[in-house]
PDB file of N, CA and C in Angstrom:
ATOM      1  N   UNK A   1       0.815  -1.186   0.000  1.00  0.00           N
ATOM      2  CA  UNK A   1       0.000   0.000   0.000  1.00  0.00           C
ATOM      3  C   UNK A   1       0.862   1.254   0.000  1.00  0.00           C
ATOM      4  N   UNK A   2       1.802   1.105   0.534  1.00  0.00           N
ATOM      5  CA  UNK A   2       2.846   2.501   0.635  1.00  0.00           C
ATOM      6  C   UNK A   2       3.398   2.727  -0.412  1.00  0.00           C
ATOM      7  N   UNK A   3       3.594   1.588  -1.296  1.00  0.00           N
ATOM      8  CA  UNK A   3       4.000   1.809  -2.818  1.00  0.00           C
ATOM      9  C   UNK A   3       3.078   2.047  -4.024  1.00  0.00           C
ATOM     10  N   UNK A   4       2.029   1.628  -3.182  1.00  0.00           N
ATOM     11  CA  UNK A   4       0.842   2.221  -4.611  1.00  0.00           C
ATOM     12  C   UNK A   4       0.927   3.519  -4.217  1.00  0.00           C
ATOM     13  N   UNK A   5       0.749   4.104  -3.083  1.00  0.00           N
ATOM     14  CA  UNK A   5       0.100   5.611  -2.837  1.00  0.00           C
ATOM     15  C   UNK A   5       1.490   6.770  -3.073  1.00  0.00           C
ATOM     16  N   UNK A   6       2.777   6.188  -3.640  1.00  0.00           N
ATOM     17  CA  UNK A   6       4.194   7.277  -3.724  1.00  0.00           C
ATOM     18  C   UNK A   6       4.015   7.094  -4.779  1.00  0.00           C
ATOM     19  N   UNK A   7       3.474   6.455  -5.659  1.00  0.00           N
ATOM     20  CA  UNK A   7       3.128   7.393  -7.275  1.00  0.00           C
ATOM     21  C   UNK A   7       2.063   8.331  -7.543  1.00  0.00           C
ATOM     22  N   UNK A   8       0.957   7.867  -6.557  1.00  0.00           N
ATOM     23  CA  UNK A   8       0.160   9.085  -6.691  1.00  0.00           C
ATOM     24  C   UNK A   8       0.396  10.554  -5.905  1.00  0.00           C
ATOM     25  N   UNK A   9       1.151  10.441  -5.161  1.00  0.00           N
ATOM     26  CA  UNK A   9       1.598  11.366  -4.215  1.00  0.00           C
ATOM     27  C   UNK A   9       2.522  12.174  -5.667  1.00  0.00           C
ATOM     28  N   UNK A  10       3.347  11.705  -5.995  1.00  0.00           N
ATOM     29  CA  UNK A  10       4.433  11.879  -7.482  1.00  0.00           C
ATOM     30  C   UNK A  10       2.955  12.956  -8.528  1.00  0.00           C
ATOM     31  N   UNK A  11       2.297  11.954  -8.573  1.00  0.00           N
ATOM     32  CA  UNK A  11       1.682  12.315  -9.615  1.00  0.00           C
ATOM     33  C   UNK A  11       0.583  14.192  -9.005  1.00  0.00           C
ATOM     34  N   UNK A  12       0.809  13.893  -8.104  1.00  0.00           N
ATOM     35  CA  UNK A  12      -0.259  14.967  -7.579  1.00  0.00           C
ATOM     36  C   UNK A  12       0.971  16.192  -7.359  1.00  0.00           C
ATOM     37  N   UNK A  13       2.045  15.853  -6.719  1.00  0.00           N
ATOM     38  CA  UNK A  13       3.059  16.942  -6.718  1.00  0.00           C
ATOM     39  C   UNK A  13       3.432  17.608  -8.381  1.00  0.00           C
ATOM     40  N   UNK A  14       3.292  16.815  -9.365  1.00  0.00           N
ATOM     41  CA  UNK A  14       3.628  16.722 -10.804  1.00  0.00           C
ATOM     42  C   UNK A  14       2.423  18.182 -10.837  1.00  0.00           C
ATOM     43  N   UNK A  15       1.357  17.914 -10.788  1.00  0.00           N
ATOM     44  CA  UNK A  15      -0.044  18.570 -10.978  1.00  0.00           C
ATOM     45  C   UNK A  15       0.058  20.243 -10.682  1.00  0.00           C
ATOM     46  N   UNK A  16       0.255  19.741  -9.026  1.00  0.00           N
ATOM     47  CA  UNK A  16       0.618  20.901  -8.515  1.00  0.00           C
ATOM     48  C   UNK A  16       1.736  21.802  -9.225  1.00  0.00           C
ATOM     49  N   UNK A  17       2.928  21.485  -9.306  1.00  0.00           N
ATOM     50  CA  UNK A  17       4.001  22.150  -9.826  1.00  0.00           C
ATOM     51  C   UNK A  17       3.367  22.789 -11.486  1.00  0.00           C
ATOM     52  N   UNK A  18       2.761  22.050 -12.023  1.00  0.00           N
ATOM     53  CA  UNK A  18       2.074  22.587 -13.178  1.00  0.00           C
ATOM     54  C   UNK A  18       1.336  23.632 -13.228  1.00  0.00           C
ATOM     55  N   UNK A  19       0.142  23.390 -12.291  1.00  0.00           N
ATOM     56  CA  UNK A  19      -0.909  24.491 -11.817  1.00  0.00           C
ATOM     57  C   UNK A  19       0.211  25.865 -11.134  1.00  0.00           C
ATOM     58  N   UNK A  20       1.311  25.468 -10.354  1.00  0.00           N
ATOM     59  CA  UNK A  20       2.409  26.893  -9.569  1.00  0.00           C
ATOM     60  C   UNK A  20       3.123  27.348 -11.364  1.00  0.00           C
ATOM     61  N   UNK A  21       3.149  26.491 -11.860  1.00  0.00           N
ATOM     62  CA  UNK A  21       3.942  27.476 -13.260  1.00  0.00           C
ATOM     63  C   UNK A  21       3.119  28.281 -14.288  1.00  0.00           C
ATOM     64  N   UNK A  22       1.864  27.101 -14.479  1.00  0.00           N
ATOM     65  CA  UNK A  22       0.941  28.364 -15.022  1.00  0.00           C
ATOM     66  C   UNK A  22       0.627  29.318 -14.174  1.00  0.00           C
ATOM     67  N   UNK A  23       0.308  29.726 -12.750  1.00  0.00           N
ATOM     68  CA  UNK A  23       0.201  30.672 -12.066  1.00  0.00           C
ATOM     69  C   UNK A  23       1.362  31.699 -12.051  1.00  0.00           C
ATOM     70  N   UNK A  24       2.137  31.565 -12.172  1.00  0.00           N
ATOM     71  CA  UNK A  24       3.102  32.374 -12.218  1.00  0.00           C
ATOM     72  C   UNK A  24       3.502  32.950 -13.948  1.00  0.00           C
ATOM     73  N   UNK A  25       2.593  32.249 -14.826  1.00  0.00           N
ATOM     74  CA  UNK A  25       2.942  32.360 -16.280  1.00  0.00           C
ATOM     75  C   UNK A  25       1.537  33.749 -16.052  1.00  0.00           C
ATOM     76  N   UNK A  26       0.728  33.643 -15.889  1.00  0.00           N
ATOM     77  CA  UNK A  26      -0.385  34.105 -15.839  1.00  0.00           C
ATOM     78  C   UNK A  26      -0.103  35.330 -15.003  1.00  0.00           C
ATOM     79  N   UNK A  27       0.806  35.433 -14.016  1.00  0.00           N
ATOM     80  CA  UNK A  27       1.013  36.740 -13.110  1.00  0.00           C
ATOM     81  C   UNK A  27       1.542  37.552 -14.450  1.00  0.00           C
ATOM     82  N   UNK A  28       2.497  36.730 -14.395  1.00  0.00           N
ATOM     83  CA  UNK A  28       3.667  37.668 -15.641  1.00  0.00           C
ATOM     84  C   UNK A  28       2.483  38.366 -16.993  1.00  0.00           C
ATOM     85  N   UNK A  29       1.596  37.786 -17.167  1.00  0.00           N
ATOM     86  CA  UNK A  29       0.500  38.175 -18.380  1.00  0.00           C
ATOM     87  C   UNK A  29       0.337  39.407 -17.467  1.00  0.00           C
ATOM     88  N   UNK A  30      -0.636  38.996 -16.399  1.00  0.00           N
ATOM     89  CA  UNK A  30      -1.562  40.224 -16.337  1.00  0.00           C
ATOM     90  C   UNK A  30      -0.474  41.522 -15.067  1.00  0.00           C
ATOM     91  N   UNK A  31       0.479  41.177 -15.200  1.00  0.00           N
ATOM     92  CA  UNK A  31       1.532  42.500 -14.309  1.00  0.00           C
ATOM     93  C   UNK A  31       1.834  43.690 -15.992  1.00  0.00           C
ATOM     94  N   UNK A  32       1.918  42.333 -17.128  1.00  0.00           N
ATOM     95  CA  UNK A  32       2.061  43.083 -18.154  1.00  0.00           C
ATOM     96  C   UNK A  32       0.652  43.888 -18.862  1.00  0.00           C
ATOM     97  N   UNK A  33       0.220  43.447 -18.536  1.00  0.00           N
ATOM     98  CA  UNK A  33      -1.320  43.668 -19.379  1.00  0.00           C
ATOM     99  C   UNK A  33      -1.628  44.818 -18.556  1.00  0.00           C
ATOM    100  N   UNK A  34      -1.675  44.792 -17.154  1.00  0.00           N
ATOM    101  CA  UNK A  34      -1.815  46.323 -16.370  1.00  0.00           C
ATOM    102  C   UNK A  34      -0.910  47.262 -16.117  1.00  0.00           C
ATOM    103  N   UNK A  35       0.274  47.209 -16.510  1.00  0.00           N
ATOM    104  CA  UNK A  35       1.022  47.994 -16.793  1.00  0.00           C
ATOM    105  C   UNK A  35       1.072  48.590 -18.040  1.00  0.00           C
ATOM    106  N   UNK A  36       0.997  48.274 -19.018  1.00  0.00           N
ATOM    107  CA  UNK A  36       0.216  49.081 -20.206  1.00  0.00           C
ATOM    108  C   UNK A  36      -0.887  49.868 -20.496  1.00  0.00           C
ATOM    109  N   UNK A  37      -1.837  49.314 -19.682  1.00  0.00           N
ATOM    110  CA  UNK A  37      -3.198  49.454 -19.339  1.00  0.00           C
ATOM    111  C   UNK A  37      -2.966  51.097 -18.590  1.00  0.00           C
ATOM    112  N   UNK A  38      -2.105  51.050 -17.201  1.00  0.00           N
ATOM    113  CA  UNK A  38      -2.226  51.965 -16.628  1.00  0.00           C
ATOM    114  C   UNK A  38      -1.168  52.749 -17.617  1.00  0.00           C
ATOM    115  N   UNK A  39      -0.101  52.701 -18.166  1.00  0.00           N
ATOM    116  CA  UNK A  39       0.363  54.029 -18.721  1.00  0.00           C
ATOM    117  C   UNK A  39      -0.305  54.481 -20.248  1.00  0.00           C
ATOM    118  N   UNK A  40      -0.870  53.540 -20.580  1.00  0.00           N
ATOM    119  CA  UNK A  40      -2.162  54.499 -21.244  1.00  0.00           C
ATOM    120  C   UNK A  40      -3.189  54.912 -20.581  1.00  0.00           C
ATOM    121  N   UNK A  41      -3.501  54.658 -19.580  1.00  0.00           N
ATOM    122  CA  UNK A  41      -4.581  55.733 -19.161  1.00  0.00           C
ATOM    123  C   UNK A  41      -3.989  57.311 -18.449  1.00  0.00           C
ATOM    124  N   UNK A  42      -2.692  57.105 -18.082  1.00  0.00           N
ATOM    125  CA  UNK A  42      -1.846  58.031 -17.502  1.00  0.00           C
ATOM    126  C   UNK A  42      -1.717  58.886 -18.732  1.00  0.00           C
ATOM    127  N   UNK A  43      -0.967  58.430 -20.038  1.00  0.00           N
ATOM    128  CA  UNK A  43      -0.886  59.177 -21.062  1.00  0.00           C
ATOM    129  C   UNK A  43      -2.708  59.967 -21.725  1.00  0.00           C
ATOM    130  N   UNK A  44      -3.557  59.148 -21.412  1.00  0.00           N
ATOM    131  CA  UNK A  44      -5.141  60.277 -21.557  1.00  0.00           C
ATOM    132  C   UNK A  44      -5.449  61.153 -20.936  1.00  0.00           C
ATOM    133  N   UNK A  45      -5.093  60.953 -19.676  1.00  0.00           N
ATOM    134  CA  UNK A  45      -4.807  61.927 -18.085  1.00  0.00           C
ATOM    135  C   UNK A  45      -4.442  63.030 -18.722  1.00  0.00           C
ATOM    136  N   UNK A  46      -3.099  62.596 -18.900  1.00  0.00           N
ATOM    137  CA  UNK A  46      -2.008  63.894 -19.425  1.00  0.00           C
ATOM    138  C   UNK A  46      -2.879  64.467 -20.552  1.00  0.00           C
ATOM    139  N   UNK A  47      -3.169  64.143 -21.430  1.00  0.00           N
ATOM    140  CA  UNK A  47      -3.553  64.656 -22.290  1.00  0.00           C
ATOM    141  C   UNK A  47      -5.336  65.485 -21.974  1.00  0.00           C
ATOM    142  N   UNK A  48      -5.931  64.847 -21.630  1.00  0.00           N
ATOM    143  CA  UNK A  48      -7.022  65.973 -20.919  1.00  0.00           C
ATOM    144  C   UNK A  48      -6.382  66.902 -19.663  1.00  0.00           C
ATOM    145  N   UNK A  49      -5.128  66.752 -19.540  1.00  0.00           N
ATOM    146  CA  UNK A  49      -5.399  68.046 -18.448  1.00  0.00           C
ATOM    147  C   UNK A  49      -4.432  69.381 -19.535  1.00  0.00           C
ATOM    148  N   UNK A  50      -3.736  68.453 -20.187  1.00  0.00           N
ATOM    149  CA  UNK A  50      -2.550  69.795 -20.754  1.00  0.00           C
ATOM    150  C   UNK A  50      -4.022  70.105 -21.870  1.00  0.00           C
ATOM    151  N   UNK A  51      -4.635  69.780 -22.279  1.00  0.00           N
ATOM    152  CA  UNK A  51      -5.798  70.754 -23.231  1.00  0.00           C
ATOM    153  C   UNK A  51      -6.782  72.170 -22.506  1.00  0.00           C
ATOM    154  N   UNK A  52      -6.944  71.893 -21.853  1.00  0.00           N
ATOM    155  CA  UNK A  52      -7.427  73.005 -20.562  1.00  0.00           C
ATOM    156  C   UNK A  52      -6.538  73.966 -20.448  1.00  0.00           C
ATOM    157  N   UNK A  53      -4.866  73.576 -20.070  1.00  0.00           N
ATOM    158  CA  UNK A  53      -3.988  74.447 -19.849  1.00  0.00           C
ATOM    159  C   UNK A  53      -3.238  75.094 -20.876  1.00  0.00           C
ATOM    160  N   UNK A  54      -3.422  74.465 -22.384  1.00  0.00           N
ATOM    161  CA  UNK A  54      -2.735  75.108 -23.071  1.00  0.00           C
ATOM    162  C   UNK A  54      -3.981  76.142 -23.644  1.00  0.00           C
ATOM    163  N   UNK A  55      -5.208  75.910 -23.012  1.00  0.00           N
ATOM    164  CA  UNK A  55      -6.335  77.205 -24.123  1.00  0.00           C
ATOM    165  C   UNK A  55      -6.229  78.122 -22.987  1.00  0.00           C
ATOM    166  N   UNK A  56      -5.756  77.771 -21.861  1.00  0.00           N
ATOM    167  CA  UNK A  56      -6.075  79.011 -20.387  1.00  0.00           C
ATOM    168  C   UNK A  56      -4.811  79.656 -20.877  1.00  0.00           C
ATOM    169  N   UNK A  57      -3.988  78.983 -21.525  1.00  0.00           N
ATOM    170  CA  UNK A  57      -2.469  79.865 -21.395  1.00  0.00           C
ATOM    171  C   UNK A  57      -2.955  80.519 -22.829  1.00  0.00           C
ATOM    172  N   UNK A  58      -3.899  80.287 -23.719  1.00  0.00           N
ATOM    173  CA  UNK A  58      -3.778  81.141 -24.770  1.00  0.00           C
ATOM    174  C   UNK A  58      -4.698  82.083 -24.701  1.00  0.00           C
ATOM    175  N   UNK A  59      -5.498  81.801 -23.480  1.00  0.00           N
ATOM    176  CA  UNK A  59      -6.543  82.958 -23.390  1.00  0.00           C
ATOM    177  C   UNK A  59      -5.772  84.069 -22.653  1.00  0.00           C
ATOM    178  N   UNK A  60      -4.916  83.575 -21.976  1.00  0.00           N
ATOM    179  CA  UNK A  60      -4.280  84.727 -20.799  1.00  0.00           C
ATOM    180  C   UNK A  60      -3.506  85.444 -21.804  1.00  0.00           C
ATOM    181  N   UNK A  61      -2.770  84.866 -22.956  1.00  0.00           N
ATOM    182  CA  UNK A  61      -1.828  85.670 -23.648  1.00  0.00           C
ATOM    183  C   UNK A  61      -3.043  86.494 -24.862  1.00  0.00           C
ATOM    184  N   UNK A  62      -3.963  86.480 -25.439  1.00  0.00           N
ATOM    185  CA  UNK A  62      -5.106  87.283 -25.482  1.00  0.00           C
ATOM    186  C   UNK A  62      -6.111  88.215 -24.572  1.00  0.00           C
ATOM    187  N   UNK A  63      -5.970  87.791 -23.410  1.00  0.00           N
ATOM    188  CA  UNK A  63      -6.294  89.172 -22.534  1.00  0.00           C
ATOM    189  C   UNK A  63      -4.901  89.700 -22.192  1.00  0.00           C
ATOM    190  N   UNK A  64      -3.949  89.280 -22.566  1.00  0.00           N
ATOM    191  CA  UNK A  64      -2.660  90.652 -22.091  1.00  0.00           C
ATOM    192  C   UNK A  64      -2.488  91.549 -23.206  1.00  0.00           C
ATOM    193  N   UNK A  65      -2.938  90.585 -25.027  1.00  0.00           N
ATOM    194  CA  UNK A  65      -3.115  91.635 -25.783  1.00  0.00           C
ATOM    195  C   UNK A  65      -4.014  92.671 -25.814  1.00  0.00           C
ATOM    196  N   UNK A  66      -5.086  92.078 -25.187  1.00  0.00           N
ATOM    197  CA  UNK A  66      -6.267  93.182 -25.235  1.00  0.00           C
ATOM    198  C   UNK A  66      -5.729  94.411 -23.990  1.00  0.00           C
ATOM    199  N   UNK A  67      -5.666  93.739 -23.244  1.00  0.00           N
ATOM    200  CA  UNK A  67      -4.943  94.462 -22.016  1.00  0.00           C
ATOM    201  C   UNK A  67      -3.961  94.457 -21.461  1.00  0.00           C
ATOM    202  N   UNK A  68      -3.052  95.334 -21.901  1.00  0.00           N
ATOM    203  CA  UNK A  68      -1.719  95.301 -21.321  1.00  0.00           C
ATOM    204  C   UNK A  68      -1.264  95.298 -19.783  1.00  0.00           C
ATOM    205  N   UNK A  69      -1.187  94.827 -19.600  1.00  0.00           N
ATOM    206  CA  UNK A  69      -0.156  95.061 -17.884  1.00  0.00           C
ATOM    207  C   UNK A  69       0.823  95.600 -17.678  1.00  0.00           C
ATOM    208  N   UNK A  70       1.208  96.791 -16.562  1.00  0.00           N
ATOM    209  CA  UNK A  70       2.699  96.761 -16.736  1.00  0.00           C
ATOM    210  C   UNK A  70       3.482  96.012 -15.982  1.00  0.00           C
ATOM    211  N   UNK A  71       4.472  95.811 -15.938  1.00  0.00           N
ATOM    212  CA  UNK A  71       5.387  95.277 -15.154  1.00  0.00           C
ATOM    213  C   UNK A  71       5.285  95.278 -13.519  1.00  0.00           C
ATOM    214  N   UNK A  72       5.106  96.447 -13.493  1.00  0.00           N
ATOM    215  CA  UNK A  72       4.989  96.709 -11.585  1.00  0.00           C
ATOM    216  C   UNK A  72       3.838  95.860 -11.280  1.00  0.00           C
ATOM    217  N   UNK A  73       2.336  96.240 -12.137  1.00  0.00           N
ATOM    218  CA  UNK A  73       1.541  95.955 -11.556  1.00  0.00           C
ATOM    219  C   UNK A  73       0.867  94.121 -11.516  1.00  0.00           C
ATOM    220  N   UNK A  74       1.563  93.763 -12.540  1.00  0.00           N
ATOM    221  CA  UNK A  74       1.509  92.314 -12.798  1.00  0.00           C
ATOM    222  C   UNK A  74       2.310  91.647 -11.306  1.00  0.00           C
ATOM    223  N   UNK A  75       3.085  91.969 -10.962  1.00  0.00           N
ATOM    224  CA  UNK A  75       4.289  91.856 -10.167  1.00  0.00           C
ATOM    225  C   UNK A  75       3.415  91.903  -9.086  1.00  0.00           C
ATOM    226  N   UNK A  76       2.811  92.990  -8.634  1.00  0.00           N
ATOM    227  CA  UNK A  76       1.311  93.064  -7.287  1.00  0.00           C
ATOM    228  C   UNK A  76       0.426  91.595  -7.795  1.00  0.00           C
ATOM    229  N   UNK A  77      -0.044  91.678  -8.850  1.00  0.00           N
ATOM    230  CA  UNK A  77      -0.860  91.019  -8.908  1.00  0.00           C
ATOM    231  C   UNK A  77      -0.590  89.148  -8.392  1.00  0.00           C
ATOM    232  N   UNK A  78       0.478  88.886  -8.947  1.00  0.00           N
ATOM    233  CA  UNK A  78       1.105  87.318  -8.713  1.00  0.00           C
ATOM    234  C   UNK A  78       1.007  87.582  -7.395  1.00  0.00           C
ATOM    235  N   UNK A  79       1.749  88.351  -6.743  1.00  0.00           N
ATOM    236  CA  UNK A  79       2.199  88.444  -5.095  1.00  0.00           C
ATOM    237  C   UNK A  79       0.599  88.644  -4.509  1.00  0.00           C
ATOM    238  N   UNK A  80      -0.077  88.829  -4.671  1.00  0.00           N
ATOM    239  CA  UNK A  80      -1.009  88.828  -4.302  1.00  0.00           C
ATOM    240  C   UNK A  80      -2.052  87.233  -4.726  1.00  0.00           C
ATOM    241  N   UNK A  81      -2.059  87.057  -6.175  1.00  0.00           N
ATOM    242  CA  UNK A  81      -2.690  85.417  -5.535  1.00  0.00           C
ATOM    243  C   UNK A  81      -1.520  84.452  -5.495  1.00  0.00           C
ATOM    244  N   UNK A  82      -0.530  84.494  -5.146  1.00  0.00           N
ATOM    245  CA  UNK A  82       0.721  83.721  -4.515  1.00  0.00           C
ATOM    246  C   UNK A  82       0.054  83.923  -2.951  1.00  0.00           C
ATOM    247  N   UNK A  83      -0.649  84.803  -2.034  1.00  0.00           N
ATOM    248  CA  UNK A  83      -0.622  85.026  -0.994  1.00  0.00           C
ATOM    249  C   UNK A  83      -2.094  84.264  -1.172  1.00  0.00           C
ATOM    250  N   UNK A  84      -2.838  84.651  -1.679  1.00  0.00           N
ATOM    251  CA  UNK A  84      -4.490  83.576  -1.688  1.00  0.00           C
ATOM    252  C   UNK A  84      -4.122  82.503  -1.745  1.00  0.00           C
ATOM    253  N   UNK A  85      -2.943  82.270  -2.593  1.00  0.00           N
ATOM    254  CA  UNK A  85      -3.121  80.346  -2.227  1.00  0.00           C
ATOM    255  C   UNK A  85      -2.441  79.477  -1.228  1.00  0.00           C
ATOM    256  N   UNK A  86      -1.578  80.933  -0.715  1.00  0.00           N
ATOM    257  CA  UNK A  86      -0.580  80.212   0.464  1.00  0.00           C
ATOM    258  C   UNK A  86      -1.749  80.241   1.466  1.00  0.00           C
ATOM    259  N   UNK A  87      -2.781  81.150   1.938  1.00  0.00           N
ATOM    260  CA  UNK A  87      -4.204  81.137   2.952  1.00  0.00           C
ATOM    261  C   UNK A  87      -4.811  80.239   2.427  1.00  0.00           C
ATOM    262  N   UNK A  88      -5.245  79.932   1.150  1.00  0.00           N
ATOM    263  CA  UNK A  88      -6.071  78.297   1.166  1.00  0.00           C
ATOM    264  C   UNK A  88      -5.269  76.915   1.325  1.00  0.00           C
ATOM    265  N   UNK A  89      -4.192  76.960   1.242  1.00  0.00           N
ATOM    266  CA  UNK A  89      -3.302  75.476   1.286  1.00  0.00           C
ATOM    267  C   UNK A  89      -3.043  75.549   2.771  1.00  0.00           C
ATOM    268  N   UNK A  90      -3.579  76.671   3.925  1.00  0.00           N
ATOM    269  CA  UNK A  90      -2.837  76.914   5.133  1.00  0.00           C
ATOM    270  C   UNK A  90      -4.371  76.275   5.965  1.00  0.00           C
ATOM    271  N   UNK A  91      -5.382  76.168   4.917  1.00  0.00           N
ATOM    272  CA  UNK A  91      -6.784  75.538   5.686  1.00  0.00           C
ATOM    273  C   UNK A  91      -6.669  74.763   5.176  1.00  0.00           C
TER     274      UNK A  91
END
């Protein structure tokens, strides 16, 4: 009886080791599959936020044509919401 049951013992360790290599074949798939996954969604990210910022940066350089600033007073103006956002990041 001890010699019938060390081939099936063989045969079940055989199984197992099969089932641990496809598991580990299958990690390697899907570590790859979501890593692609996430840096394309990172690269859509990027890309919906720089569209917002590049029309705000072209609207700002169209209200400086319409309206000029001078130097001094642009200079107040930053220092001043440089100071609004240092009071909201301080709540």
């Amino acid at each position: 009886m001890i010699n019938s049951s060390l081939p099936e013992k063989e045969k079940l360790l055989s199984m197992l080791t099969e089932i641990y290599d496809q598991l580990e074949e299958l990690e390697n798939v899907l570590e790859t599959s979501f890593s692609d996954l996430r840096n394309q969604m990172n690269h859509e990210e990027l890309l919906k936020l720089s569209s917002p910022v590049q029309k705000l940066y072209k609207l700002e350089l169209e209200l400086d044509r319409i309206n000029p600033v001078s130097d001094e007073c642009a200079v107040e103006q930053n220092n001043s919401v440089t100071r609004a956002l240092k009071l909201e990041l301080g709540f």
